[in-house]
N, C-alpha and C. Protein backbone atom coordinates (compact mmCIF):
# COMPACT_ATOMS: atom_id res chain seq x y z
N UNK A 1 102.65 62.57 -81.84
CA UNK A 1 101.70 62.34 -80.75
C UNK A 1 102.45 62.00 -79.46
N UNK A 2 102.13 62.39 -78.31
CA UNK A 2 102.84 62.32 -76.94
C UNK A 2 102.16 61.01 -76.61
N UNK A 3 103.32 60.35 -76.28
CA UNK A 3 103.43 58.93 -75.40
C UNK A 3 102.23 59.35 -74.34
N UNK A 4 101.77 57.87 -74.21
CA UNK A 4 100.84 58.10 -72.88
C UNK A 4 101.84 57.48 -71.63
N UNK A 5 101.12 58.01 -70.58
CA UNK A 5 102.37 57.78 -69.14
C UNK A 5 101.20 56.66 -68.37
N UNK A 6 101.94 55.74 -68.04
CA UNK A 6 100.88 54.83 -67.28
C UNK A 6 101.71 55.57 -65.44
N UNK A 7 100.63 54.44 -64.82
CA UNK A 7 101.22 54.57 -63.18
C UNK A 7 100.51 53.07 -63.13
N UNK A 8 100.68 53.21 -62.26
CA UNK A 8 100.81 51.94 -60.94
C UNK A 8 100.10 52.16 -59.47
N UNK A 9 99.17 50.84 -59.69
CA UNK A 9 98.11 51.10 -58.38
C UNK A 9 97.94 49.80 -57.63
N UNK A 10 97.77 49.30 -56.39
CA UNK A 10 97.73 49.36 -55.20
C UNK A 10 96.43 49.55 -54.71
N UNK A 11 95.57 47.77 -53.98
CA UNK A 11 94.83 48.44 -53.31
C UNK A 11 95.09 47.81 -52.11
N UNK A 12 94.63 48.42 -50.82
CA UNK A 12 95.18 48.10 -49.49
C UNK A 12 93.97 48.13 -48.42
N UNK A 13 94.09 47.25 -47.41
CA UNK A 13 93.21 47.32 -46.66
C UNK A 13 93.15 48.00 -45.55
N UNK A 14 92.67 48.97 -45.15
CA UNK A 14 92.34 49.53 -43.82
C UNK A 14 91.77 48.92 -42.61
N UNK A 15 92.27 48.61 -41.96
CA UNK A 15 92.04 48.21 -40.63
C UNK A 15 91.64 48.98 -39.63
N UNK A 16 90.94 47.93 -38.33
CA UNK A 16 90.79 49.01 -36.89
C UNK A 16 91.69 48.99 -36.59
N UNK A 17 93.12 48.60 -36.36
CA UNK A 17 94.28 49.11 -36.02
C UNK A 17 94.66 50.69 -36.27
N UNK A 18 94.32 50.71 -37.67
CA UNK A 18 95.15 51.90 -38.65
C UNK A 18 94.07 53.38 -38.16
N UNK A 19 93.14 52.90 -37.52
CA UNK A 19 92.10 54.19 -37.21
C UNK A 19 93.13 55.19 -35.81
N UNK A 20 92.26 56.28 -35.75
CA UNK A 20 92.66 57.01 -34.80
C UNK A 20 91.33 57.27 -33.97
N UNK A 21 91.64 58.43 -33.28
CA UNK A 21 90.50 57.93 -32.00
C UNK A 21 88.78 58.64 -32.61
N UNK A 22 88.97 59.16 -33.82
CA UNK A 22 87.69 59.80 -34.21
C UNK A 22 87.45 58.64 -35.47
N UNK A 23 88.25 57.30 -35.48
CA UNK A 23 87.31 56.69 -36.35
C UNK A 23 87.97 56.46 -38.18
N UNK A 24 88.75 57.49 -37.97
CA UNK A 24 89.45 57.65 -39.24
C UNK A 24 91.02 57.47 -39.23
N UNK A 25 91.45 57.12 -40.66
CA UNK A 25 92.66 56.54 -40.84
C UNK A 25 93.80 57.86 -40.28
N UNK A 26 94.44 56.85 -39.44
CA UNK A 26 95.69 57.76 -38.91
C UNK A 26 96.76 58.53 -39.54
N UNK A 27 96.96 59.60 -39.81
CA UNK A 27 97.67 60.29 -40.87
C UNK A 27 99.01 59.66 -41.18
N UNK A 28 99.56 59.08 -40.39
CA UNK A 28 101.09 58.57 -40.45
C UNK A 28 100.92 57.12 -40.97
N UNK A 29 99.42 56.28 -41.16
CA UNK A 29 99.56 55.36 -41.68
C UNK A 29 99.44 55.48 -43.46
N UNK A 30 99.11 56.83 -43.51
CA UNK A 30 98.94 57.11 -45.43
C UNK A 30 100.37 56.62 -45.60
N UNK A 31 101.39 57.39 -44.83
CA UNK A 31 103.12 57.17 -45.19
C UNK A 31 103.40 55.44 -45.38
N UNK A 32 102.60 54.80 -44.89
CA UNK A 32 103.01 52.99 -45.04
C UNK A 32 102.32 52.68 -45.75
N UNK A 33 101.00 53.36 -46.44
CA UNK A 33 100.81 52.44 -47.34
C UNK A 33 101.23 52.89 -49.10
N UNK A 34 101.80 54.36 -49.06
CA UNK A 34 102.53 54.79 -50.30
C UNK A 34 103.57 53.82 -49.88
N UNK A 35 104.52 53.75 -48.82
CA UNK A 35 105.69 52.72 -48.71
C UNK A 35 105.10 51.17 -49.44
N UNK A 36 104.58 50.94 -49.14
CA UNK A 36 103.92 49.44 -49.53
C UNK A 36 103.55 49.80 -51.02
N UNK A 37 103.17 50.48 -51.39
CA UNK A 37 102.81 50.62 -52.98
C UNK A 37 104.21 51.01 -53.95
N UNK A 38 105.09 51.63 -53.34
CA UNK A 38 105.81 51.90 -53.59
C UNK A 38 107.28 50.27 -53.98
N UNK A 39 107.27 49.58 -52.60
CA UNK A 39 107.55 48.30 -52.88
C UNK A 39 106.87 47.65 -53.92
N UNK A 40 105.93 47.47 -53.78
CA UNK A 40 104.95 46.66 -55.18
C UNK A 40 105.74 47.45 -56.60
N UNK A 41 105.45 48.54 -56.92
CA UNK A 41 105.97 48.96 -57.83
C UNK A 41 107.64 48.33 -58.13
N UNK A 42 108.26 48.83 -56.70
CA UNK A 42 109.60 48.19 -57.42
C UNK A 42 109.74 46.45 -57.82
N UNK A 43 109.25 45.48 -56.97
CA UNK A 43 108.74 44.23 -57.28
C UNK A 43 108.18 43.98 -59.25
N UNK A 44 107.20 44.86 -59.14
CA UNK A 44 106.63 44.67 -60.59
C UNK A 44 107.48 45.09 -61.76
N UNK A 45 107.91 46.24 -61.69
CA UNK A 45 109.41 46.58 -62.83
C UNK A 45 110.44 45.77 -62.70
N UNK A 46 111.17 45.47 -61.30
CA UNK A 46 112.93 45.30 -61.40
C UNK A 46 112.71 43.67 -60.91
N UNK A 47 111.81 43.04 -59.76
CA UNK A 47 111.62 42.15 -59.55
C UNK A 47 112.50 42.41 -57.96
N UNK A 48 112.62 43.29 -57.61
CA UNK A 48 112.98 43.65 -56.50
C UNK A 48 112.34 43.43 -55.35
N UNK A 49 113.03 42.37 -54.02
CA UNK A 49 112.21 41.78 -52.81
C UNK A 49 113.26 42.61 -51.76
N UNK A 50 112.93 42.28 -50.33
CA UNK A 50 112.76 42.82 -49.63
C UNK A 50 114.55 43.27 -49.15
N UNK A 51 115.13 42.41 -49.99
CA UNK A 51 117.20 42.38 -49.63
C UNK A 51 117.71 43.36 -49.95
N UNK A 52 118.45 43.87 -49.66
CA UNK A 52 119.45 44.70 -50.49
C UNK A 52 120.31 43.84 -51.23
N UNK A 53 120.48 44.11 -52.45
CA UNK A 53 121.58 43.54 -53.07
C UNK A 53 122.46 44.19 -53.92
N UNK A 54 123.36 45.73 -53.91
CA UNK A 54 123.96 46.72 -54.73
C UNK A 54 124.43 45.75 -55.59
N UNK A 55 125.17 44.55 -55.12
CA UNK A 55 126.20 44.31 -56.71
C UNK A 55 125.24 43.56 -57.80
N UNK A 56 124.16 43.33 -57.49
CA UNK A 56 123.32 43.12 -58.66
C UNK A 56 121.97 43.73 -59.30
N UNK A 57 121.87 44.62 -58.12
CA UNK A 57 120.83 45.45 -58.56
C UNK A 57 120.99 47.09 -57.91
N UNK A 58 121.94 47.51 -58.48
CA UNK A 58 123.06 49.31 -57.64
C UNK A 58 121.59 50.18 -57.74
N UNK A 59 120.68 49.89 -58.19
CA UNK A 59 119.35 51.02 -58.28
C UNK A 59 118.48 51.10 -56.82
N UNK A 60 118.63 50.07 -56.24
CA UNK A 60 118.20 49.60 -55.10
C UNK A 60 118.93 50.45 -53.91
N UNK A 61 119.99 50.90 -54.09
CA UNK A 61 120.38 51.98 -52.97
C UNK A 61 119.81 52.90 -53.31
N UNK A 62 118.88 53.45 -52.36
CA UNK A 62 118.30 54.89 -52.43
C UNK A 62 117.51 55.38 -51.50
N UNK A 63 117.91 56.52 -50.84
CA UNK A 63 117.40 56.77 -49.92
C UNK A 63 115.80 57.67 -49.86
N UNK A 64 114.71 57.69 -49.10
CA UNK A 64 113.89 59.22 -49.39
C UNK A 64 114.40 60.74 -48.43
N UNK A 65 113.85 61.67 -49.13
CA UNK A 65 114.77 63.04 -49.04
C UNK A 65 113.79 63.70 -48.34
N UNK A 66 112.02 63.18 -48.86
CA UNK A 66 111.18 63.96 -48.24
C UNK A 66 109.69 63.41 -48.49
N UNK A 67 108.44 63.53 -48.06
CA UNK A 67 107.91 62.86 -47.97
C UNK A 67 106.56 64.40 -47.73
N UNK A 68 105.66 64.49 -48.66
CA UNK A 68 104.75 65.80 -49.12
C UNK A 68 103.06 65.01 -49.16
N UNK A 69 102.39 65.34 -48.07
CA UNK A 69 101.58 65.28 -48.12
C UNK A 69 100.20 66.16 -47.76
N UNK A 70 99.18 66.00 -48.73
CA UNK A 70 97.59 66.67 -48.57
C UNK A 70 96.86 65.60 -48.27
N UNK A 71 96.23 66.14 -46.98
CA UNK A 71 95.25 64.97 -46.43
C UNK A 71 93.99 66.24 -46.86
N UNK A 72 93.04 65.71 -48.16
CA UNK A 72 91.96 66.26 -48.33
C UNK A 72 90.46 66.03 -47.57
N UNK A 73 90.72 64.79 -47.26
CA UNK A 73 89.33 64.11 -46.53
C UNK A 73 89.43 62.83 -45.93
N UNK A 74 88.32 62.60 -44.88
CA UNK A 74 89.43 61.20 -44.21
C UNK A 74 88.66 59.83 -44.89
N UNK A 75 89.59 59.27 -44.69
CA UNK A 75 89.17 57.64 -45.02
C UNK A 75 88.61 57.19 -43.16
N UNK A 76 86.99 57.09 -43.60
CA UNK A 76 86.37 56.72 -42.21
C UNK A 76 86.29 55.03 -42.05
N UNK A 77 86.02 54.95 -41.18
CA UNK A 77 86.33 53.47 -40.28
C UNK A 77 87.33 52.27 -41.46
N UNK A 78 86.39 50.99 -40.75
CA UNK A 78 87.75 50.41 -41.67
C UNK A 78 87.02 49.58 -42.91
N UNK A 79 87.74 49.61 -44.04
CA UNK A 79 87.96 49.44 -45.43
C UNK A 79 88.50 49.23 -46.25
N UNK A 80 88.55 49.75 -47.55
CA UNK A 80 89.86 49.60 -48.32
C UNK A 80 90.41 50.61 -49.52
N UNK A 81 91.52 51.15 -49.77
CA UNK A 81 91.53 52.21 -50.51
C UNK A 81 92.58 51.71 -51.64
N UNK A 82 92.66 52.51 -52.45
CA UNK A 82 93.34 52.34 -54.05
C UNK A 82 94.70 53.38 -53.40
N UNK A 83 95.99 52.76 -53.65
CA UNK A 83 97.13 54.10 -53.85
C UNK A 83 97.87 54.28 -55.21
N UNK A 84 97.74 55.63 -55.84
CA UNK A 84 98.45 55.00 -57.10
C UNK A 84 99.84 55.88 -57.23
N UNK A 85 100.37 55.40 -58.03
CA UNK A 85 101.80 56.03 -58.24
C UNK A 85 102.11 56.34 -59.68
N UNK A 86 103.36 57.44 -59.43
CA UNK A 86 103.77 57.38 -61.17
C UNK A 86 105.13 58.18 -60.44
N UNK A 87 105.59 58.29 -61.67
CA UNK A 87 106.99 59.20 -61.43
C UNK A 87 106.95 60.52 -61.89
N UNK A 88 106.94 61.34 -61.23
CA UNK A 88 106.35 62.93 -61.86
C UNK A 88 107.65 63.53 -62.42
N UNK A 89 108.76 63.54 -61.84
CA UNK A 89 109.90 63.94 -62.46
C UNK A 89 111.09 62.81 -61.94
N UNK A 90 112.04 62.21 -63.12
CA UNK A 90 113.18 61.57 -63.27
C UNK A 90 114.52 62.70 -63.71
N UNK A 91 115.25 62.73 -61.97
CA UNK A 91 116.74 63.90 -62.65
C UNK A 91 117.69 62.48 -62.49
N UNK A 92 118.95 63.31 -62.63
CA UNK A 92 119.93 62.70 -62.62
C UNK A 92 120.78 61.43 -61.61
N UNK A 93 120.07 62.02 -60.23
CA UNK A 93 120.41 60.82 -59.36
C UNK A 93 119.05 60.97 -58.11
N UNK A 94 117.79 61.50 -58.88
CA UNK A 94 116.74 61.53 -57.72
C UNK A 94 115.42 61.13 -58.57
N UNK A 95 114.31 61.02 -57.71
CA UNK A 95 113.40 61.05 -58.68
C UNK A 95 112.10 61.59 -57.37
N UNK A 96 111.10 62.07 -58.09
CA UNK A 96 109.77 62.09 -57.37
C UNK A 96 108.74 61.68 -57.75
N UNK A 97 107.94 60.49 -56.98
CA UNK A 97 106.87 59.79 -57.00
C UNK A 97 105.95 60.78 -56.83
N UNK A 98 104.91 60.84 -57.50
CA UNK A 98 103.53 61.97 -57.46
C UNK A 98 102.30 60.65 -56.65
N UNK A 99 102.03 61.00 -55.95
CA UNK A 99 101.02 59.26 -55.11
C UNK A 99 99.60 60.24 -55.08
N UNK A 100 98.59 59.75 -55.47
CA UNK A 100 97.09 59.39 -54.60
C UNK A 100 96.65 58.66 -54.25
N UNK A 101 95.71 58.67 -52.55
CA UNK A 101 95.08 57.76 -51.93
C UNK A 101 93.69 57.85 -52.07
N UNK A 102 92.96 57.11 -53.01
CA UNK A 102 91.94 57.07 -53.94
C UNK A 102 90.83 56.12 -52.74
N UNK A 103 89.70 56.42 -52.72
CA UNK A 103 88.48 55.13 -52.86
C UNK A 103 88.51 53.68 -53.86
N UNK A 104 87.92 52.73 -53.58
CA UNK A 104 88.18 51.44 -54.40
C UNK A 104 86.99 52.26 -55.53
N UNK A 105 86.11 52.83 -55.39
CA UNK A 105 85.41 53.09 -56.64
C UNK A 105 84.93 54.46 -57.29
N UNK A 106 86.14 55.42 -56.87
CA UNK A 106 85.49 56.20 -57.18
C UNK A 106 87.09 57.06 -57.37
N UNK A 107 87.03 58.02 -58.32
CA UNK A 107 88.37 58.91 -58.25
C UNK A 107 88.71 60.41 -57.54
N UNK A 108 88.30 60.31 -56.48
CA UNK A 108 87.88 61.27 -55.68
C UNK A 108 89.00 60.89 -54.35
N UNK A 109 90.12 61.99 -54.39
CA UNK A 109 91.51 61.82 -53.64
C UNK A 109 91.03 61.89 -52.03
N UNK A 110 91.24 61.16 -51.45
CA UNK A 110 91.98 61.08 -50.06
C UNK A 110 92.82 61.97 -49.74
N UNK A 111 93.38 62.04 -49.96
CA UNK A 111 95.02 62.63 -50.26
C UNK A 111 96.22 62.19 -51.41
N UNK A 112 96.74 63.54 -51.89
CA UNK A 112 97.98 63.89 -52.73
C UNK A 112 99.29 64.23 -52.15
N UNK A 113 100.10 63.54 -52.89
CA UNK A 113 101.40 64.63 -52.44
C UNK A 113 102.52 63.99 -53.06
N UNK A 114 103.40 63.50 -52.56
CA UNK A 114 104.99 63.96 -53.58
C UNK A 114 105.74 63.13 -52.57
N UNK A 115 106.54 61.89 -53.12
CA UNK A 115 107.97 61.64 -52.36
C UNK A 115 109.69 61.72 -52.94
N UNK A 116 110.27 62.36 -52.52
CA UNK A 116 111.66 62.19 -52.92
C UNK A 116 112.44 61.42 -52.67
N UNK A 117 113.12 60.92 -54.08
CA UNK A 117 114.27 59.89 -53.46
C UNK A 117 115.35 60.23 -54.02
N UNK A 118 116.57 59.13 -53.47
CA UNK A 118 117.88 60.09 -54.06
C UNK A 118 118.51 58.63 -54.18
N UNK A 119 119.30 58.80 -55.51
CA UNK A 119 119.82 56.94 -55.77
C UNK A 119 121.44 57.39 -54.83
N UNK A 120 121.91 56.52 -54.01
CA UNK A 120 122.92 56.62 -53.14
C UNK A 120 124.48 55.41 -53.59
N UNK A 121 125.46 56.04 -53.99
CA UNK A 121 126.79 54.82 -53.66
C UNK A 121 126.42 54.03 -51.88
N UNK A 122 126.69 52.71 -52.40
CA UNK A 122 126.57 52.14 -50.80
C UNK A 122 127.88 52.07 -50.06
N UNK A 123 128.47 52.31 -50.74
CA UNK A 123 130.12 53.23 -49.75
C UNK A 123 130.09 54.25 -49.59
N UNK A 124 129.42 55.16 -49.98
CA UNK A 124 129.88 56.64 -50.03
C UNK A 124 129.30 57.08 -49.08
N UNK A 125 127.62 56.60 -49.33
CA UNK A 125 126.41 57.26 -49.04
C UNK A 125 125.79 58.57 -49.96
N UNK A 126 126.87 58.62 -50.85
CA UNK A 126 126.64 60.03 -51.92
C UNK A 126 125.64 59.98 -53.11
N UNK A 127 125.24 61.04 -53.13
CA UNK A 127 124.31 60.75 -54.48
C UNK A 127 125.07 60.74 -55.77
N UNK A 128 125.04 59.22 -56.18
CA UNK A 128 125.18 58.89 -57.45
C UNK A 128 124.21 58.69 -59.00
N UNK A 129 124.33 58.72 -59.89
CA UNK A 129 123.17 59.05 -60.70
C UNK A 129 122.49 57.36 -61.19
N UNK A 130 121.31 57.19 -61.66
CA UNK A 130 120.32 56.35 -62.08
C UNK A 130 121.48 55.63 -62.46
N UNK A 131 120.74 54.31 -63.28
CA UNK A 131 121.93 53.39 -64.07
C UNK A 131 120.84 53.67 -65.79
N UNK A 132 121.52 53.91 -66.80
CA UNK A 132 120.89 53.86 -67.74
C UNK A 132 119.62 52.66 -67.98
N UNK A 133 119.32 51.42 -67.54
CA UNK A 133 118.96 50.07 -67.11
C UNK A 133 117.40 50.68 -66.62
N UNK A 134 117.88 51.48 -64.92
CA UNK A 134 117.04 51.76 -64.26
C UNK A 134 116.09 52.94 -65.03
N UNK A 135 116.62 53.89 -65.93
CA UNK A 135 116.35 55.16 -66.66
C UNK A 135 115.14 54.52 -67.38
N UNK A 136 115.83 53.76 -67.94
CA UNK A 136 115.00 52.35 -69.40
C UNK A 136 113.32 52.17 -69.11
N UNK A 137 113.56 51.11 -68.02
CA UNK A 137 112.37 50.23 -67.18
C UNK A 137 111.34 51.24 -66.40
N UNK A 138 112.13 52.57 -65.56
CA UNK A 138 110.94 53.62 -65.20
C UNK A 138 109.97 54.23 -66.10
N UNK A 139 110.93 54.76 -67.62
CA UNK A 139 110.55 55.38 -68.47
C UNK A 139 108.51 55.43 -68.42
N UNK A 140 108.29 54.23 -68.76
CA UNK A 140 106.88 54.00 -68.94
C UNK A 140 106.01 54.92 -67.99
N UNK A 141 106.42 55.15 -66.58
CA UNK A 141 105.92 55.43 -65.33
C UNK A 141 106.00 56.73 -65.50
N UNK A 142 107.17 58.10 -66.26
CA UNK A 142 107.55 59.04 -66.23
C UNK A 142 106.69 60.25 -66.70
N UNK A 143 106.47 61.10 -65.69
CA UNK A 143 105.76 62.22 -66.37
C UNK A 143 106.89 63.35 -66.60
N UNK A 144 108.13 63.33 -66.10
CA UNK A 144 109.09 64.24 -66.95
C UNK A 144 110.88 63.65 -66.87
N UNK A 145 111.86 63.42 -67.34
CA UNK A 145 112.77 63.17 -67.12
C UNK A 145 113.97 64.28 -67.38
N UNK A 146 114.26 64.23 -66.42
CA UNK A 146 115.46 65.58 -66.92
C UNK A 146 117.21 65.00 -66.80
N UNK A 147 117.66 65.68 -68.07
CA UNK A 147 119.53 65.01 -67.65
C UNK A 147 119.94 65.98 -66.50
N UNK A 148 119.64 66.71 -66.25
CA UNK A 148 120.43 67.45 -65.32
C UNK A 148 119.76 67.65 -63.86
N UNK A 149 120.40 67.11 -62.67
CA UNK A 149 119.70 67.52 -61.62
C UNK A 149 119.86 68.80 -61.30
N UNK A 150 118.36 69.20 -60.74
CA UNK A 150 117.88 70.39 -60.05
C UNK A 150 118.84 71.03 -58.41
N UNK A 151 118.72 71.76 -58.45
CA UNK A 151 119.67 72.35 -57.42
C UNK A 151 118.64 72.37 -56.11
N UNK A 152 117.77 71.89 -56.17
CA UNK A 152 116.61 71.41 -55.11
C UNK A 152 117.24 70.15 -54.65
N UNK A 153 117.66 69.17 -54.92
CA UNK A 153 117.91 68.22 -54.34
C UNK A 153 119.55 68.41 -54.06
N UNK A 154 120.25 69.18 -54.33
CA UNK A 154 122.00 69.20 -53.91
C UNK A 154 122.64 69.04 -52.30
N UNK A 155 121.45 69.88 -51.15
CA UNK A 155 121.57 69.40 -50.30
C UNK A 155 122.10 70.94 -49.72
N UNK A 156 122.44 72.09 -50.88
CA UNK A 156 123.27 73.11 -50.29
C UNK A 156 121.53 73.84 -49.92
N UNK A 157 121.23 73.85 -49.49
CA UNK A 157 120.10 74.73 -49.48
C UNK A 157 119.26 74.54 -47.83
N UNK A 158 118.94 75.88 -47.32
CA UNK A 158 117.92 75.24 -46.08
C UNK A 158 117.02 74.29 -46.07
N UNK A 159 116.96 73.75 -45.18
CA UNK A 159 116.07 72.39 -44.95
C UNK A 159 114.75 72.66 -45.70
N UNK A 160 114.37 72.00 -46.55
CA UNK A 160 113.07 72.10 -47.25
C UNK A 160 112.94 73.16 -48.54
N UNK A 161 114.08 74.41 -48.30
CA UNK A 161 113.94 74.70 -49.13
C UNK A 161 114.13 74.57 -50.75
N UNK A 162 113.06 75.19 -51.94
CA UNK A 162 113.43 74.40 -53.18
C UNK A 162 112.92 73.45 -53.66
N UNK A 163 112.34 72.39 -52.29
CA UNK A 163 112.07 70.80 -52.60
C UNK A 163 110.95 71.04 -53.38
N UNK A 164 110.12 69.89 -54.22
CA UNK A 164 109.43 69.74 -55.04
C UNK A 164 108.50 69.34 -53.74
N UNK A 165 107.34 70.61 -53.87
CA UNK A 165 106.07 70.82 -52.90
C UNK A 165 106.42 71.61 -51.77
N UNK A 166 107.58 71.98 -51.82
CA UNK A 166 107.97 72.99 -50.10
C UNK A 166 107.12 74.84 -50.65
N UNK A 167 107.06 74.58 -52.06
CA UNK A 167 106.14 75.96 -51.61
C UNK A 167 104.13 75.74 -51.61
N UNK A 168 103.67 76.20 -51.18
CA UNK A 168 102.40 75.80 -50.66
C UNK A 168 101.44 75.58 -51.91
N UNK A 169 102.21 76.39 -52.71
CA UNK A 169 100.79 76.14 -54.07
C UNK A 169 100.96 75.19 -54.47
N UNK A 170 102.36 74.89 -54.59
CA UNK A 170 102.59 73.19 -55.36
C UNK A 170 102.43 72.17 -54.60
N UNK A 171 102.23 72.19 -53.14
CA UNK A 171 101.49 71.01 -52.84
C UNK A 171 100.42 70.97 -52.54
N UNK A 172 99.34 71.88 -52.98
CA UNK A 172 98.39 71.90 -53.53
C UNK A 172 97.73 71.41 -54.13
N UNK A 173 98.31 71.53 -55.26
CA UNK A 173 98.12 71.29 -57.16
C UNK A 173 99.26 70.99 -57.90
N UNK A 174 99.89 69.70 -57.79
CA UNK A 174 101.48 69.95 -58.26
C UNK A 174 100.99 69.64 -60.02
N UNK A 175 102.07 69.99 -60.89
CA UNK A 175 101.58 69.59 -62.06
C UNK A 175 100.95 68.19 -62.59
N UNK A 176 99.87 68.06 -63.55
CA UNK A 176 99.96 66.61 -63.89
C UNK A 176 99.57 66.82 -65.15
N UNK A 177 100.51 65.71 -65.90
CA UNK A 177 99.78 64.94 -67.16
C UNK A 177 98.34 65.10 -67.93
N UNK A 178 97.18 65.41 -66.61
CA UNK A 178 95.96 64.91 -67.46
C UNK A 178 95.28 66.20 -67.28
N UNK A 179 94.23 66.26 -67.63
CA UNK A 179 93.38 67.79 -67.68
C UNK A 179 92.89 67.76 -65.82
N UNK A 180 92.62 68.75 -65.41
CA UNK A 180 92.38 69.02 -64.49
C UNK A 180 90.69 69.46 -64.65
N UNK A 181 89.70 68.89 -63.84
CA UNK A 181 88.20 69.15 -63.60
C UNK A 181 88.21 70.60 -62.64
N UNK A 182 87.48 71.34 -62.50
CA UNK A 182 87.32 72.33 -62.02
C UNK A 182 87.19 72.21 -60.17
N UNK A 183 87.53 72.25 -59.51
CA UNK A 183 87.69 71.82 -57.69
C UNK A 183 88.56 70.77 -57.79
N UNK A 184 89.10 70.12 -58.68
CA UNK A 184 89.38 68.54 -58.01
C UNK A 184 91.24 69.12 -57.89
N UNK A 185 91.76 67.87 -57.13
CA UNK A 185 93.11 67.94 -57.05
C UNK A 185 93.89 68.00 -58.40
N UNK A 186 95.36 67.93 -58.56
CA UNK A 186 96.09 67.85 -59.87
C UNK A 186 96.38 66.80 -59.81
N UNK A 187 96.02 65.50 -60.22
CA UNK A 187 96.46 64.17 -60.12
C UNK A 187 95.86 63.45 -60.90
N UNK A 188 96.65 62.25 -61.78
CA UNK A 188 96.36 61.30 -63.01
C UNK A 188 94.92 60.78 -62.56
N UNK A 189 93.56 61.21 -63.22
CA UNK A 189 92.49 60.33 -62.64
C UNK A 189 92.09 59.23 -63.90
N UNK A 190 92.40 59.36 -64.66
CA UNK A 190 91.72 58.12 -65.95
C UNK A 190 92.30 56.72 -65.20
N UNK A 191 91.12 55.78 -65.37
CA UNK A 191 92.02 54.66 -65.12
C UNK A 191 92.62 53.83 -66.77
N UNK A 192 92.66 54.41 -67.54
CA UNK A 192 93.15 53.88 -69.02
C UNK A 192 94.26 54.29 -68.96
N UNK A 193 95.14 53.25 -69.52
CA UNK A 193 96.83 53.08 -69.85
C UNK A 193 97.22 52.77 -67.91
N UNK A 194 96.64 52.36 -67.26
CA UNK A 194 97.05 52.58 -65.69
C UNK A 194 97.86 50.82 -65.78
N UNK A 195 97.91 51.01 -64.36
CA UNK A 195 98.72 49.50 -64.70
C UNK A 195 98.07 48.96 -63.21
N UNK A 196 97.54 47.99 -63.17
CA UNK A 196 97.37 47.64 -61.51
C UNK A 196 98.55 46.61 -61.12
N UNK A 197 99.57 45.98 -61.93
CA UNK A 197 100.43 45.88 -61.48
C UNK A 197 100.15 44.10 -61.79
């Protein structure tokens, strides 16, 4: 029987700050609040706050590579929305967060999309791979792990090209875990096995 994959959710408040001039949430504020959910997540696994600290926690260097988003519908005036996370694929020294920006009651996406990260030496700046530790503790979160990194993230390639969502169907509909309903996005909607953190 296949392991079930939890994620990790996040709910956040929308403000009149965060609006734009028609009333609805500003597209560049979706990017801060996956950032903010994204912190929570690392907080809740590693116990990770706001420092850098490589010589005691080397998982903590890591940079993002790219940042994939579908704005399906807007989040109108101000409120509060659910963001959830999981890890859609774990390679060798990168990983990609699969995120939706959900309603507090209902599973009906805001927006989908995809972030890349890349674990970094803090001398080098080079991509170095996971720590077996860090491999361990994500596991739970993982919808695929691979030993070998993809030649999408190497860096030899035109800008964007390759990346996980740079071709249009996949950020679309990128793969997921759970059955897909007929119109809806590709994204974990059960809230069972989820984790609110």
């Amino acid at each position: 029987m296949a392991r079930a994959m939890r994620f990790f959710e996040r709910i956040h408040g929308v403000y009149f700050d965060d609006l734009d001039a028609f009333q609805i949430l500003h597209n560049a504020r979706y990017v801060l609040l996956i950032e903010r959910t994204i912190g929570a997540f690392w907080d809740h696994v590693f116990g990770w706050k706001a420092l850098l600290d490589p010589r005691q926690a080397p998982d903590q260097s890591h940079l993002v590579r790219a940042n994939y988003i579908d704005y399906l519908r807007p989040v109108r005036g101000v409120s509060e929305v659910r963001v959830r996370i999981w890890i859609e694929k774990l390679g060798r020294t990168s990983l990609v967060f699969g995120f939706r920006v959900l309603p507090v009651d209902e599973d009906t996406d805001y927006a989908v999309g995809q972030r890349v990260m890349v674990r970094i030496d803090p001398e080098t700046h080079r991509p170095t791979p996971w720590t077996d530790e860090f491999r361990q503790r994500v596991a739970p979160y993982c919808r695929q792990a691979e030993q070998e990194e993809g030649a999408h993230l190497s860096g030899n390639h035109g800008r964007g090209a390759n990346l996980p969502g740079s071709d249009p169907e996949e950020r679309t509909a990128p793969p997921s875990p759970w059955p897909r309903p007929p119109g809806s996005a590709a994204f974990p909607r059960s809230r069972e096995g989820g984790s609110a953190g």
